[in-house]
N, C-alpha and C. Protein backbone atom coordinates (compact mmCIF):
# COMPACT_ATOMS: atom_id res chain seq x y z
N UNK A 1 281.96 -3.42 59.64
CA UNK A 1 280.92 -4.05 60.42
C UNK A 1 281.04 -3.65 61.88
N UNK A 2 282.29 -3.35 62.42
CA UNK A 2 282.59 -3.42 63.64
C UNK A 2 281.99 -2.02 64.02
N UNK A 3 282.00 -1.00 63.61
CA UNK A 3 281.45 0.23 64.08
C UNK A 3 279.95 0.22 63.93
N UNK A 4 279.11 -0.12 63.10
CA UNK A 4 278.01 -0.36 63.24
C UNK A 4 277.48 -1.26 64.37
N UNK A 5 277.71 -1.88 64.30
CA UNK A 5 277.11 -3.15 65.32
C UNK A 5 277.93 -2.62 66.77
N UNK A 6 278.97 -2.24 67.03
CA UNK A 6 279.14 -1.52 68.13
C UNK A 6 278.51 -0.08 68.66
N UNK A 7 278.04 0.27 67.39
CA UNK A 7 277.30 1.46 67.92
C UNK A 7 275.84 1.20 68.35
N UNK A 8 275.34 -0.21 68.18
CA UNK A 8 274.26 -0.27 68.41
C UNK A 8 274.08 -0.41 70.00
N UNK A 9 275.00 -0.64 70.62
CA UNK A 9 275.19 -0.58 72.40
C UNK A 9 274.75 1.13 72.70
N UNK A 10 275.15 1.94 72.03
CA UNK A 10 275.27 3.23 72.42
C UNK A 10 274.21 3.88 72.04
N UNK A 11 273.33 3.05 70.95
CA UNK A 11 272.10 3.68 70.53
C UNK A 11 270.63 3.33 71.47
N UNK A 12 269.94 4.66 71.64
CA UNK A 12 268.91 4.27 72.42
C UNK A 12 268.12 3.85 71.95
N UNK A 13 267.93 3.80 70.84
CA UNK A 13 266.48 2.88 70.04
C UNK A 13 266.89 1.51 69.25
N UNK A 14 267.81 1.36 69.94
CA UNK A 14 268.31 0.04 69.20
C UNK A 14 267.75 -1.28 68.83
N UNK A 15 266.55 -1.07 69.24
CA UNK A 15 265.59 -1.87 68.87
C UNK A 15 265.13 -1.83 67.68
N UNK A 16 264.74 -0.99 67.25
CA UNK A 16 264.37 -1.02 65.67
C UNK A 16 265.42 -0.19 64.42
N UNK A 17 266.96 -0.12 65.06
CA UNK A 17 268.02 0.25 64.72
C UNK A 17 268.48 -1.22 64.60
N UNK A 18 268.86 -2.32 64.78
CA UNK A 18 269.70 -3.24 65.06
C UNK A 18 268.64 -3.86 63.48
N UNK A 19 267.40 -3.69 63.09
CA UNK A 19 266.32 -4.50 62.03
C UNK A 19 267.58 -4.41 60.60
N UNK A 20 267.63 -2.86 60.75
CA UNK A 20 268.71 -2.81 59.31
C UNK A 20 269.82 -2.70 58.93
N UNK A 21 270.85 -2.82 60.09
CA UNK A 21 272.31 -3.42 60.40
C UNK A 21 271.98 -4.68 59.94
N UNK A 22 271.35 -5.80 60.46
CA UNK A 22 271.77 -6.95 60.53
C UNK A 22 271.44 -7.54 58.93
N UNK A 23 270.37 -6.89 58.56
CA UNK A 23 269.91 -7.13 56.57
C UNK A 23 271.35 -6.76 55.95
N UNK A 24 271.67 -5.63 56.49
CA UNK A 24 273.37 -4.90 55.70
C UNK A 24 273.96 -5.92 55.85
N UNK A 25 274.35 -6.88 57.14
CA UNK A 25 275.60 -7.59 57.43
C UNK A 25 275.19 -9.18 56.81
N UNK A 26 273.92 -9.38 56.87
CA UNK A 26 273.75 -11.14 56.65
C UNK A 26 274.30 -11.18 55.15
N UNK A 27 274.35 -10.58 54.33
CA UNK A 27 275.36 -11.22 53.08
C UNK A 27 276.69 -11.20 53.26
N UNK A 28 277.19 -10.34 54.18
CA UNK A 28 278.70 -10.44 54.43
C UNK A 28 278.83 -11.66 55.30
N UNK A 29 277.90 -11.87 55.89
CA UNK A 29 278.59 -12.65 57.13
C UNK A 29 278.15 -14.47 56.11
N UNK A 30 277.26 -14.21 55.35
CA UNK A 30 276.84 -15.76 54.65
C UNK A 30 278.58 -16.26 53.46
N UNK A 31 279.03 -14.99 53.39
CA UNK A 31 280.12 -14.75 52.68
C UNK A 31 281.80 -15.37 53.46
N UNK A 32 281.76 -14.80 54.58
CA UNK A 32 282.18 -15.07 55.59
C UNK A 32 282.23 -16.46 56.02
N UNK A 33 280.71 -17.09 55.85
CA UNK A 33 280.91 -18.35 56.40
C UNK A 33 280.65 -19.12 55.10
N UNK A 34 281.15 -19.01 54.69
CA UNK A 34 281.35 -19.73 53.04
C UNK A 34 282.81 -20.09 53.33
N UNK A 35 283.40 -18.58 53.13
CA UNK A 35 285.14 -18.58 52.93
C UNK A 35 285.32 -19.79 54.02
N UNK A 36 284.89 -19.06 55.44
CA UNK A 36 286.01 -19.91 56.60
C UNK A 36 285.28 -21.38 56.24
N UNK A 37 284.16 -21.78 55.78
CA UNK A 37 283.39 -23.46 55.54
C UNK A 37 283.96 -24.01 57.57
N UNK A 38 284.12 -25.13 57.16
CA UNK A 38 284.71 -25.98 58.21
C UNK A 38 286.04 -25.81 59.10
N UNK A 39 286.52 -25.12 58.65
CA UNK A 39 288.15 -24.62 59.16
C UNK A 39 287.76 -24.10 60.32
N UNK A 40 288.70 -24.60 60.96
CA UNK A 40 288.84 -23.78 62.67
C UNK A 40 289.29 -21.94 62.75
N UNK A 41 290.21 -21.93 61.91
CA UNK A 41 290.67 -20.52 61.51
C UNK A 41 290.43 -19.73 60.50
N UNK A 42 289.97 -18.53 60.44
CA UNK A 42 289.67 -18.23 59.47
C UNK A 42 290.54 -18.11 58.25
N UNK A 43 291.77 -18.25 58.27
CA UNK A 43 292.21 -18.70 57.45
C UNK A 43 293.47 -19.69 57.16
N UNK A 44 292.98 -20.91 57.95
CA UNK A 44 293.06 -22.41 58.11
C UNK A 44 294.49 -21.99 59.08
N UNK A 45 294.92 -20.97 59.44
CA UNK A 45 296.31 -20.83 60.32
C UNK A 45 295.54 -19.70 60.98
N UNK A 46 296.38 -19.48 62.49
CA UNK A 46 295.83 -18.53 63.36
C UNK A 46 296.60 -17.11 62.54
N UNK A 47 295.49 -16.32 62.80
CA UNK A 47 296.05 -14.91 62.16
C UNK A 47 295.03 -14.00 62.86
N UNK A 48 295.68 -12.15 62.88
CA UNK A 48 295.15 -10.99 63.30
C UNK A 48 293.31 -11.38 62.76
N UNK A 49 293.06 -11.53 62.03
CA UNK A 49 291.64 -11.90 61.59
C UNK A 49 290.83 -12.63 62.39
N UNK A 50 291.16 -13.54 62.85
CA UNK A 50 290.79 -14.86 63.45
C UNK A 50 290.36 -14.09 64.91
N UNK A 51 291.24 -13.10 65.45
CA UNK A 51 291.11 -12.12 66.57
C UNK A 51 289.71 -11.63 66.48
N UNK A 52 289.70 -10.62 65.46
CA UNK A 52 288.62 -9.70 65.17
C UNK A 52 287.83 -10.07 64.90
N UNK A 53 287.40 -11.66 64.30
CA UNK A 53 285.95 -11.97 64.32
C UNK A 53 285.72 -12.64 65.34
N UNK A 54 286.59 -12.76 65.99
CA UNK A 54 285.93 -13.70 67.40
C UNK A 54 285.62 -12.32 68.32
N UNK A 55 285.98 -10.70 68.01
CA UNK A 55 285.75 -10.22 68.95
C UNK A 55 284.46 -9.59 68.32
N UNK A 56 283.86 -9.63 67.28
CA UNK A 56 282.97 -9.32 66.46
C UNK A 56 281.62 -10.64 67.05
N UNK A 57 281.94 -11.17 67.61
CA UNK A 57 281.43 -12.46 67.51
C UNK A 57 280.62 -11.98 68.82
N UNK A 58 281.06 -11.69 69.59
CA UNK A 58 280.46 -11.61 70.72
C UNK A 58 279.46 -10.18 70.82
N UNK A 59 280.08 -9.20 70.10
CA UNK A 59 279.08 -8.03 69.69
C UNK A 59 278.03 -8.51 69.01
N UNK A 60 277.84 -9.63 67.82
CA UNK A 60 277.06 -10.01 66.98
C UNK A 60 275.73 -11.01 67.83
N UNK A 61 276.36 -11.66 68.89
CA UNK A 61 275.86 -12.57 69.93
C UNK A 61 275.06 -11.62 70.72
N UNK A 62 275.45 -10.60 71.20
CA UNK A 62 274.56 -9.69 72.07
C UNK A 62 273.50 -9.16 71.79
N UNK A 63 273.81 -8.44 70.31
CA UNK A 63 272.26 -7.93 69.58
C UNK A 63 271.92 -9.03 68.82
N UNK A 64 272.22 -10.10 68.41
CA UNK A 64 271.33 -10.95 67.45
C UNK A 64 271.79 -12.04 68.04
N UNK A 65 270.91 -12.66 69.40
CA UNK A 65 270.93 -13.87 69.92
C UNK A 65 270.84 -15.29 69.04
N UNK A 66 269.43 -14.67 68.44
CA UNK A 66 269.11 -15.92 67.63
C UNK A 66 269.87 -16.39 66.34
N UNK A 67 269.63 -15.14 66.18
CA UNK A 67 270.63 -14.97 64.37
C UNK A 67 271.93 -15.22 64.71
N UNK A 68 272.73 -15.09 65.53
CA UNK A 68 273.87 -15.97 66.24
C UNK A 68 274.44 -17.37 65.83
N UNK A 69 273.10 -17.93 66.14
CA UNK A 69 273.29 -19.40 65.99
C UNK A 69 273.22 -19.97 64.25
N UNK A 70 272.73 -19.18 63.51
CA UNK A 70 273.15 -19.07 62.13
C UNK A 70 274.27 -18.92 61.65
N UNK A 71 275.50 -18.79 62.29
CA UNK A 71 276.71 -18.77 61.63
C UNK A 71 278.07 -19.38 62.45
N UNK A 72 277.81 -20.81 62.39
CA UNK A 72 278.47 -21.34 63.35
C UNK A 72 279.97 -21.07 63.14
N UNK A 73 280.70 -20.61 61.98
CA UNK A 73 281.93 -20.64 61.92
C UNK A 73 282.35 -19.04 62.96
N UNK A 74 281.38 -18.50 63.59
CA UNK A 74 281.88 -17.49 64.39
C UNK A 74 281.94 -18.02 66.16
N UNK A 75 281.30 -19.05 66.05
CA UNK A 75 281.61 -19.41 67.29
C UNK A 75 282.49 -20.98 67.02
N UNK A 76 282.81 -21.69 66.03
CA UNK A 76 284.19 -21.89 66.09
C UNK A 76 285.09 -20.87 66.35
N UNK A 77 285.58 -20.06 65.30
CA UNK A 77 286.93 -18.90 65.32
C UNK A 77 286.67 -18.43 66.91
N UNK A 78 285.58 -18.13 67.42
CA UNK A 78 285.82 -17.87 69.29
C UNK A 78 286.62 -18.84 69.71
């Protein structure tokens, strides 16, 4: 996920580049927020993971403002 959605900073048409990243990622990420449910950590203890989606989190926040707010267990793990 992380190279896609980071490459969308570097892409100049990222406007209608970012439409079919985010279709690719919304089953991972509905997946995602299944596993972590209510837990503060992604996996209920702090771990290397817990890192990378909070730093995923903020890439995900930049191109998909709205769609953001759809997956609150990424701005818990922040």
């Amino acid at each position: 996920m992380a190279a896609e959605i980071k490459g969308l900073f570097f892409n100049k048409d990222y406007k209608t580049a970012k439409g079919p990243v985010l279709e690719k990622y919304n089953p991972k990420l509905a997946q995602l927020n299944e596993f972590v449910g209510h837990k503060e950590y992604v996996l209920d203890y702090l771990t290397l993971a817990d890192f990378l989606v909070a730093e995923e989190s903020h890439f995900i926040e930049a191109m998909y403002p709205e769609e953001y707010k759809n997956w609150p267990f990424l701005q818990r793990v922040r």
